[in-house]
PDB file of N, CA and C in Angstrom:
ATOM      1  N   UNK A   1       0.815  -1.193   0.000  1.00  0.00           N
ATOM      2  CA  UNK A   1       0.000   0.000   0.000  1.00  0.00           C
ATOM      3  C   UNK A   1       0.858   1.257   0.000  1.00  0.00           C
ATOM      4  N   UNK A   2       2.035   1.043  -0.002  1.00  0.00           N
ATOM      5  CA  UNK A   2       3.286   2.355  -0.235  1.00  0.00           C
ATOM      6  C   UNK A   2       2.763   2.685  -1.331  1.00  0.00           C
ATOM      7  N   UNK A   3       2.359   2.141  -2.481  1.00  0.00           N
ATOM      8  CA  UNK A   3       2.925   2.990  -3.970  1.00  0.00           C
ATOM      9  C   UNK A   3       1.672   4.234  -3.493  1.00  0.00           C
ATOM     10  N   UNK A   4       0.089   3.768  -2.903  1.00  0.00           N
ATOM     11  CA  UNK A   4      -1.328   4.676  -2.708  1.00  0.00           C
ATOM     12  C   UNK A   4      -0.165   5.591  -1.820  1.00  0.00           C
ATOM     13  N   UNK A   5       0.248   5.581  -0.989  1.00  0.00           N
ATOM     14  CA  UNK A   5       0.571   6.378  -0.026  1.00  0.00           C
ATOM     15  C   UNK A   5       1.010   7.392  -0.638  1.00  0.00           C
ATOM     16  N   UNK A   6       2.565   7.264  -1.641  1.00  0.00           N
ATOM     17  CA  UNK A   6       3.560   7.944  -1.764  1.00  0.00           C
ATOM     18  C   UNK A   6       2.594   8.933  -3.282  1.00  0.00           C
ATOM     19  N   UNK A   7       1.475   8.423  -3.414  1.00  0.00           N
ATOM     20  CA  UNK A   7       0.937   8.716  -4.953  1.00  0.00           C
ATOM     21  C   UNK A   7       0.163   9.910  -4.521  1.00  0.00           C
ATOM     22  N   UNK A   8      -0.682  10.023  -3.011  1.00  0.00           N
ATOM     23  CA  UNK A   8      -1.246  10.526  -2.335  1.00  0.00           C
ATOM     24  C   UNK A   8      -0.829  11.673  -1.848  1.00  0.00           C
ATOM     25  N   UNK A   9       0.578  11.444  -1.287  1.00  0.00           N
ATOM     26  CA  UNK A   9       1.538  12.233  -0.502  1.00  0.00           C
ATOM     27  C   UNK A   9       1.956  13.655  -1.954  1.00  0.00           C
ATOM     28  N   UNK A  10       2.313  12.907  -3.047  1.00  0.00           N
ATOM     29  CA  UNK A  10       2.736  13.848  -3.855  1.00  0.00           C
ATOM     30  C   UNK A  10       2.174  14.752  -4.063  1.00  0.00           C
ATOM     31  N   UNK A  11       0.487  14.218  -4.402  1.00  0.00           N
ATOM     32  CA  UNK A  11      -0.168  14.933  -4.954  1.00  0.00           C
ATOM     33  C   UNK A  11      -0.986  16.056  -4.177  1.00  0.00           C
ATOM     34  N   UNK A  12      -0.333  16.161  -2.832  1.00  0.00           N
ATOM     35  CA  UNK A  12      -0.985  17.120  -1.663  1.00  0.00           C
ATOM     36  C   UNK A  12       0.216  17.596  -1.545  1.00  0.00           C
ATOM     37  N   UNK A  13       1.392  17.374  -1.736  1.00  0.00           N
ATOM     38  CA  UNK A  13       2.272  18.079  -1.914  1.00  0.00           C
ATOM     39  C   UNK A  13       2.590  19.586  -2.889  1.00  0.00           C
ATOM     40  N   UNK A  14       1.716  19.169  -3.548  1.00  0.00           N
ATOM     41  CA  UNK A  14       2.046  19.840  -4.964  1.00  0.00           C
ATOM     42  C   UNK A  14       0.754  20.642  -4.706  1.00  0.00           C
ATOM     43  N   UNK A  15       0.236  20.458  -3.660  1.00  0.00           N
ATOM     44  CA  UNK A  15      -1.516  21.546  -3.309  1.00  0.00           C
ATOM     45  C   UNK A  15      -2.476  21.201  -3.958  1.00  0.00           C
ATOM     46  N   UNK A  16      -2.653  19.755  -4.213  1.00  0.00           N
ATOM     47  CA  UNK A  16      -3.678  19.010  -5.226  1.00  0.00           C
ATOM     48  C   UNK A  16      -3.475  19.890  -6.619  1.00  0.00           C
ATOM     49  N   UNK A  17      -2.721  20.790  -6.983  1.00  0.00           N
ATOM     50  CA  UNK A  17      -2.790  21.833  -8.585  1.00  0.00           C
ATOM     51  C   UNK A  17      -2.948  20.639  -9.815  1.00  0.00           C
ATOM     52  N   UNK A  18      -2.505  19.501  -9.291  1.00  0.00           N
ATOM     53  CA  UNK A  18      -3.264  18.454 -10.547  1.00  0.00           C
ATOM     54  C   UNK A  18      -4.456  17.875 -10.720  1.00  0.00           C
ATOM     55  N   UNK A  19      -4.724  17.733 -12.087  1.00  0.00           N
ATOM     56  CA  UNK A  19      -6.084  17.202 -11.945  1.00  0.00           C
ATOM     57  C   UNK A  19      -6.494  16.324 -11.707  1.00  0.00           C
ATOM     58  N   UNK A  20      -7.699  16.225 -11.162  1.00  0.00           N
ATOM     59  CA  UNK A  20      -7.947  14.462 -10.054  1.00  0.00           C
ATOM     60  C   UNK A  20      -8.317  13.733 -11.129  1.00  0.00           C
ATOM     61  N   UNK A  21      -8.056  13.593 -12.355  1.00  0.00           N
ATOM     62  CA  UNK A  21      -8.408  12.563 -13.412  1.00  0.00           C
ATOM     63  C   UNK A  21      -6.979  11.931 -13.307  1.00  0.00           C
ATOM     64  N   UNK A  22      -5.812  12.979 -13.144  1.00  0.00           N
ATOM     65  CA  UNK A  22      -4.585  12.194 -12.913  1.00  0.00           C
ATOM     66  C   UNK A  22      -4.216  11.231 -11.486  1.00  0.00           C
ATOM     67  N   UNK A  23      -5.162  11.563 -10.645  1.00  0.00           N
ATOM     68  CA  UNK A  23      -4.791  11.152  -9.280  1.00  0.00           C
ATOM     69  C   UNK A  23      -5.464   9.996  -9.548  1.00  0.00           C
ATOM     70  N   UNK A  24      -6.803   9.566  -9.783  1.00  0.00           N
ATOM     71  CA  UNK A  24      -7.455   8.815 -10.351  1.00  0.00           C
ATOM     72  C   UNK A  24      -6.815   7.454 -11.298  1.00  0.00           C
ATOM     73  N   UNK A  25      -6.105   8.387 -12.484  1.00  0.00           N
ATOM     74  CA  UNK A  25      -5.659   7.658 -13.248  1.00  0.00           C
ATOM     75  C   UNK A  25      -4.603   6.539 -12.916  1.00  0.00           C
ATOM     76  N   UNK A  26      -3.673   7.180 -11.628  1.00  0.00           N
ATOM     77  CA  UNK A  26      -2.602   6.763 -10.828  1.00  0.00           C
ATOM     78  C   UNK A  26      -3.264   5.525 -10.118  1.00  0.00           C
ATOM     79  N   UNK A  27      -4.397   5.912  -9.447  1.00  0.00           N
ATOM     80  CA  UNK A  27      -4.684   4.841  -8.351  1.00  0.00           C
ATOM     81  C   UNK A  27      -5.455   3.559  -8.449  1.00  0.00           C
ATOM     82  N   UNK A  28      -6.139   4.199 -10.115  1.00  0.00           N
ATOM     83  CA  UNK A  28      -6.416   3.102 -11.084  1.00  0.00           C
ATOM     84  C   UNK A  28      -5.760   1.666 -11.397  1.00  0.00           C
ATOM     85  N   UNK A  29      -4.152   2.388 -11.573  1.00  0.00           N
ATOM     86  CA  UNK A  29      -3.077   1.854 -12.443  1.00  0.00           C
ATOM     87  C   UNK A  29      -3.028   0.792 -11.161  1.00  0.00           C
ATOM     88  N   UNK A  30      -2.454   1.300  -9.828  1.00  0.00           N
ATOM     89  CA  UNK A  30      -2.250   0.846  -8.842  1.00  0.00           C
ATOM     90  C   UNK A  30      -2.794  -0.255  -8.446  1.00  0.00           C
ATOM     91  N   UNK A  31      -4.164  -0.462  -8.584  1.00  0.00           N
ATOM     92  CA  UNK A  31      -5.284  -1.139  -8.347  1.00  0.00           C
ATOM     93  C   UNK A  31      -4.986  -2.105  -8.954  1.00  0.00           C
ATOM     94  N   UNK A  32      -5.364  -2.030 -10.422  1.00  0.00           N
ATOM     95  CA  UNK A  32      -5.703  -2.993 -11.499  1.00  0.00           C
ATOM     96  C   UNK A  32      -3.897  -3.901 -11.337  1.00  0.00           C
ATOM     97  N   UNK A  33      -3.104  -2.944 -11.017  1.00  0.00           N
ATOM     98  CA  UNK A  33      -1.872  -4.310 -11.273  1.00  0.00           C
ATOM     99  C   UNK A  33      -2.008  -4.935  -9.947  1.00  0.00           C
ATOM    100  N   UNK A  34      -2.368  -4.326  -8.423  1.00  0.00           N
ATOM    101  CA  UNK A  34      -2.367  -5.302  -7.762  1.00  0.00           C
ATOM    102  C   UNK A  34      -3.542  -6.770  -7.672  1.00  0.00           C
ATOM    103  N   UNK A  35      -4.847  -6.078  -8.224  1.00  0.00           N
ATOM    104  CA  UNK A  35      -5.463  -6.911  -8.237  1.00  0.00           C
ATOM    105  C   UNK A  35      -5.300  -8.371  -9.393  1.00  0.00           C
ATOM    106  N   UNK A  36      -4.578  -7.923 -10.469  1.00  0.00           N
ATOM    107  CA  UNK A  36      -4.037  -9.189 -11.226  1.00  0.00           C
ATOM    108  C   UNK A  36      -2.834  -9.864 -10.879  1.00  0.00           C
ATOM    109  N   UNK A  37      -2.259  -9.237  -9.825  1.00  0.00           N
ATOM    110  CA  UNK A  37      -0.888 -10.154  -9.131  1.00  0.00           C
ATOM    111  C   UNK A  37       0.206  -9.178  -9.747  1.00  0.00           C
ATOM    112  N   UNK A  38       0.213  -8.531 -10.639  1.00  0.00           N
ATOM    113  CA  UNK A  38       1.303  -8.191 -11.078  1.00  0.00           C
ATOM    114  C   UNK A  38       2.399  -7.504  -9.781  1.00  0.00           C
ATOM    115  N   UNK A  39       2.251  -7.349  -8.701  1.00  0.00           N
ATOM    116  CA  UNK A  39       2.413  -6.695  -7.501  1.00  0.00           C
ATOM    117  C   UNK A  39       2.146  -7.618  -6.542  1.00  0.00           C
ATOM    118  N   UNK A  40       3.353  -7.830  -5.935  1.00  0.00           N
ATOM    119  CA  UNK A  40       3.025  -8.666  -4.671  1.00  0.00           C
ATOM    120  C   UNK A  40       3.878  -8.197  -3.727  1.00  0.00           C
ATOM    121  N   UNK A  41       3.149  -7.839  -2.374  1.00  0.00           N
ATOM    122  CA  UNK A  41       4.337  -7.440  -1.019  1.00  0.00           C
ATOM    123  C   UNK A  41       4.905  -8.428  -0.420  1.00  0.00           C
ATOM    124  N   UNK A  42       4.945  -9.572  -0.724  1.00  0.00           N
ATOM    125  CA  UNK A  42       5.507 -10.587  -0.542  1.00  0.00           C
ATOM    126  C   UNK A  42       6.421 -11.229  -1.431  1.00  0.00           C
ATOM    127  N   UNK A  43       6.620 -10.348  -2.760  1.00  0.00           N
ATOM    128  CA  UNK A  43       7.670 -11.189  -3.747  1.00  0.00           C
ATOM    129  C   UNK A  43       8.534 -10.436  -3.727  1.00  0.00           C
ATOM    130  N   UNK A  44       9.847 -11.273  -4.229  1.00  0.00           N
ATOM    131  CA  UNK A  44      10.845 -10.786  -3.789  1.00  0.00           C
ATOM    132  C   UNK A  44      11.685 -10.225  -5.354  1.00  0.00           C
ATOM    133  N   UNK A  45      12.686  -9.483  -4.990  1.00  0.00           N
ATOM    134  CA  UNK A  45      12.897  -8.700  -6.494  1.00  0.00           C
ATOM    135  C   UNK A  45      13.681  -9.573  -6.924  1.00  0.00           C
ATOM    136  N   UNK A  46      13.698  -9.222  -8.152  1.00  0.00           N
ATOM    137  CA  UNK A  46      14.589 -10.000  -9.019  1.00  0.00           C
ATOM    138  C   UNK A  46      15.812 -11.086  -8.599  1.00  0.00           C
ATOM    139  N   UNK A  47      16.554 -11.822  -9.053  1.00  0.00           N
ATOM    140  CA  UNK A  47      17.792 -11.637  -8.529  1.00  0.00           C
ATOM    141  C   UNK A  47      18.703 -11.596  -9.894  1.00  0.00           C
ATOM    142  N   UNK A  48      19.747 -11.213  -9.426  1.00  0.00           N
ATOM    143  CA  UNK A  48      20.489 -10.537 -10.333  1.00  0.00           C
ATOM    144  C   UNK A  48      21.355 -11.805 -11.005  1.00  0.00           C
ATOM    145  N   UNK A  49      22.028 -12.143 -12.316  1.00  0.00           N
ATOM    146  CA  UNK A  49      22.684 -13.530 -12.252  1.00  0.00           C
ATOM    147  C   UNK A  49      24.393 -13.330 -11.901  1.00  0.00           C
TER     148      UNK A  49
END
């Protein structure tokens, strides 16, 4: 749930001056890859060879 956080954080950072179709669009993105697995807080990164 970091990526919502840090996506959140920016965008109140910046005084919401973006448009919430972009904040939207972000949390969309967020969503849809965790809900197909593409994102897991339990997997581990790559490893390197």
């Amino acid at each position: 749930m970091a990526g919502v956080t840090e996506v959140v954080i920016d965008w109140l950072e910046r005084d919401t001056a973006d448009d919430t179709e972009v904040l939207a669009d972000h949390l969309t993105g967020f969503s849809l890859a965790l809900l197909s697995g593409h994102w897991s807080a339990t997997s581990s990164p790559p490893q390197q060879p």
